[in-house]
N, C-alpha and C. Protein backbone atom coordinates (compact mmCIF):
# COMPACT_ATOMS: atom_id res chain seq x y z
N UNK A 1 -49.21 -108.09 186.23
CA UNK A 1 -47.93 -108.22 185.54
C UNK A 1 -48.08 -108.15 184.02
N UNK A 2 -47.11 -107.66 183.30
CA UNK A 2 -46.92 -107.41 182.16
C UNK A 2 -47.48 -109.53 181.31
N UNK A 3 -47.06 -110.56 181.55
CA UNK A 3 -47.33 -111.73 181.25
C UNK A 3 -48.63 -111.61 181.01
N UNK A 4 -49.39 -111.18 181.83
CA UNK A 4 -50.58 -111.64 182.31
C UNK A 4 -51.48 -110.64 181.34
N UNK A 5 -51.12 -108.97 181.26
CA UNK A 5 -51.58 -108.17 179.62
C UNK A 5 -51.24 -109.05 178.56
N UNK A 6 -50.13 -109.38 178.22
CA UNK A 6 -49.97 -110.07 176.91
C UNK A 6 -50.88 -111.15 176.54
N UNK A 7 -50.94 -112.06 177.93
CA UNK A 7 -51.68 -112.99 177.46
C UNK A 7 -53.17 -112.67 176.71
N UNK A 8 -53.37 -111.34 177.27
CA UNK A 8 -55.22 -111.13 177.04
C UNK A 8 -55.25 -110.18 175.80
N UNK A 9 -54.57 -109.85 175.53
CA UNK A 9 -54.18 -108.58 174.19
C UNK A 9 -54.67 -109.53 173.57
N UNK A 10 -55.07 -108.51 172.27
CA UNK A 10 -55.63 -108.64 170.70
C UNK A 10 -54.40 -108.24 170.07
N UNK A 11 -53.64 -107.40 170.28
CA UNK A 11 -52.57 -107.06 169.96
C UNK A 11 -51.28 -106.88 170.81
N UNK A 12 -50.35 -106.54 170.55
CA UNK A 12 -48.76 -106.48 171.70
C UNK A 12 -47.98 -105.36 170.39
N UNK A 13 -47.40 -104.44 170.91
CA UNK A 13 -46.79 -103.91 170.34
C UNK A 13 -44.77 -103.90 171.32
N UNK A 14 -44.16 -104.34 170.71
CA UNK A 14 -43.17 -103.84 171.25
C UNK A 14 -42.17 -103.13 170.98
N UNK A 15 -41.81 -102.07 172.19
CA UNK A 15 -41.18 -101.18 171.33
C UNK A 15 -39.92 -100.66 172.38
N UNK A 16 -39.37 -101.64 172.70
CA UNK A 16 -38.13 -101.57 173.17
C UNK A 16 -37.10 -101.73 172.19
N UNK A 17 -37.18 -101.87 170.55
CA UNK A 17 -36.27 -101.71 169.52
C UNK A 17 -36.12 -100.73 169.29
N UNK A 18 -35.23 -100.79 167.92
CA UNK A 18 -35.59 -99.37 167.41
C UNK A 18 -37.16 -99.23 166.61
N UNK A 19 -37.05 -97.62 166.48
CA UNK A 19 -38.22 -97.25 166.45
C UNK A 19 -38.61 -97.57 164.69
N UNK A 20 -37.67 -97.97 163.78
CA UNK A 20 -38.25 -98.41 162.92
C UNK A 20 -38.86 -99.91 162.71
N UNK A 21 -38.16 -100.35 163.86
CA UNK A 21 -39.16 -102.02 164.29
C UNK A 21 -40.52 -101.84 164.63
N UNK A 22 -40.53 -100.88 165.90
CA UNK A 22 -41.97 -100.47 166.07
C UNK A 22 -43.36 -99.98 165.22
N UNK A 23 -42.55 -99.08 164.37
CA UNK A 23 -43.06 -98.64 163.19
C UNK A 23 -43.67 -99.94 162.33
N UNK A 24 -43.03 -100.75 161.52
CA UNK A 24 -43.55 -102.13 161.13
C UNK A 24 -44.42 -102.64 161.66
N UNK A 25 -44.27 -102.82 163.12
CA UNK A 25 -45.12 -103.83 163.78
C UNK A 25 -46.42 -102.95 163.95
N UNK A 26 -46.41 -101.51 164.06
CA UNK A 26 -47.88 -100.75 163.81
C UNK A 26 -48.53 -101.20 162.86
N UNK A 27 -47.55 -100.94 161.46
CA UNK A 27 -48.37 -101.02 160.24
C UNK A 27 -49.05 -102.66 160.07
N UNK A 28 -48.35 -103.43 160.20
CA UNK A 28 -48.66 -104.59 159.99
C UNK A 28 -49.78 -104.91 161.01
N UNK A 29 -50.02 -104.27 162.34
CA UNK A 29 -51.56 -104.47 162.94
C UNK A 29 -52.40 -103.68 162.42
N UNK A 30 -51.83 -102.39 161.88
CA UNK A 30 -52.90 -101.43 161.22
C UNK A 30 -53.41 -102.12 159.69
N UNK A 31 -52.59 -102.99 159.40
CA UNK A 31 -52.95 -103.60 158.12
C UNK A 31 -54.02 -105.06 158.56
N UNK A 32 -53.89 -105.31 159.35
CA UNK A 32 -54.77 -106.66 159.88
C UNK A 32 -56.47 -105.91 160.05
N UNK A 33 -56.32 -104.83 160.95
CA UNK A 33 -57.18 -104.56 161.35
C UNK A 33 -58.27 -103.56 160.07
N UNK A 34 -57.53 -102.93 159.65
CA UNK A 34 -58.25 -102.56 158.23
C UNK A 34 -58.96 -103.20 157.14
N UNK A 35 -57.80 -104.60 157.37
CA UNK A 35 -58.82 -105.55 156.62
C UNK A 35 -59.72 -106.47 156.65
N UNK A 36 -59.60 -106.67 158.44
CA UNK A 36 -61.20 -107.50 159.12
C UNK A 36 -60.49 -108.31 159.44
């Protein structure tokens, strides 16, 4: 079940918004992860 991915993710992206929500929530993991 979908619960049970989330729980184990490093990350969650969701993108049942609009696609400029999604967009944000990329950058802002792409910004975590770039910086360690």
């Amino acid at each position: 079940p979908l619960s049970k991915k989330i729980a184990i993710a490093d990350y969650v992206i969701d993108n049942n918004g609009r696609k400029n929500d999604t967009r944000k929530q990329v950058k802002k993991i792409w910004e975590e992860m770039k910086n360690g």
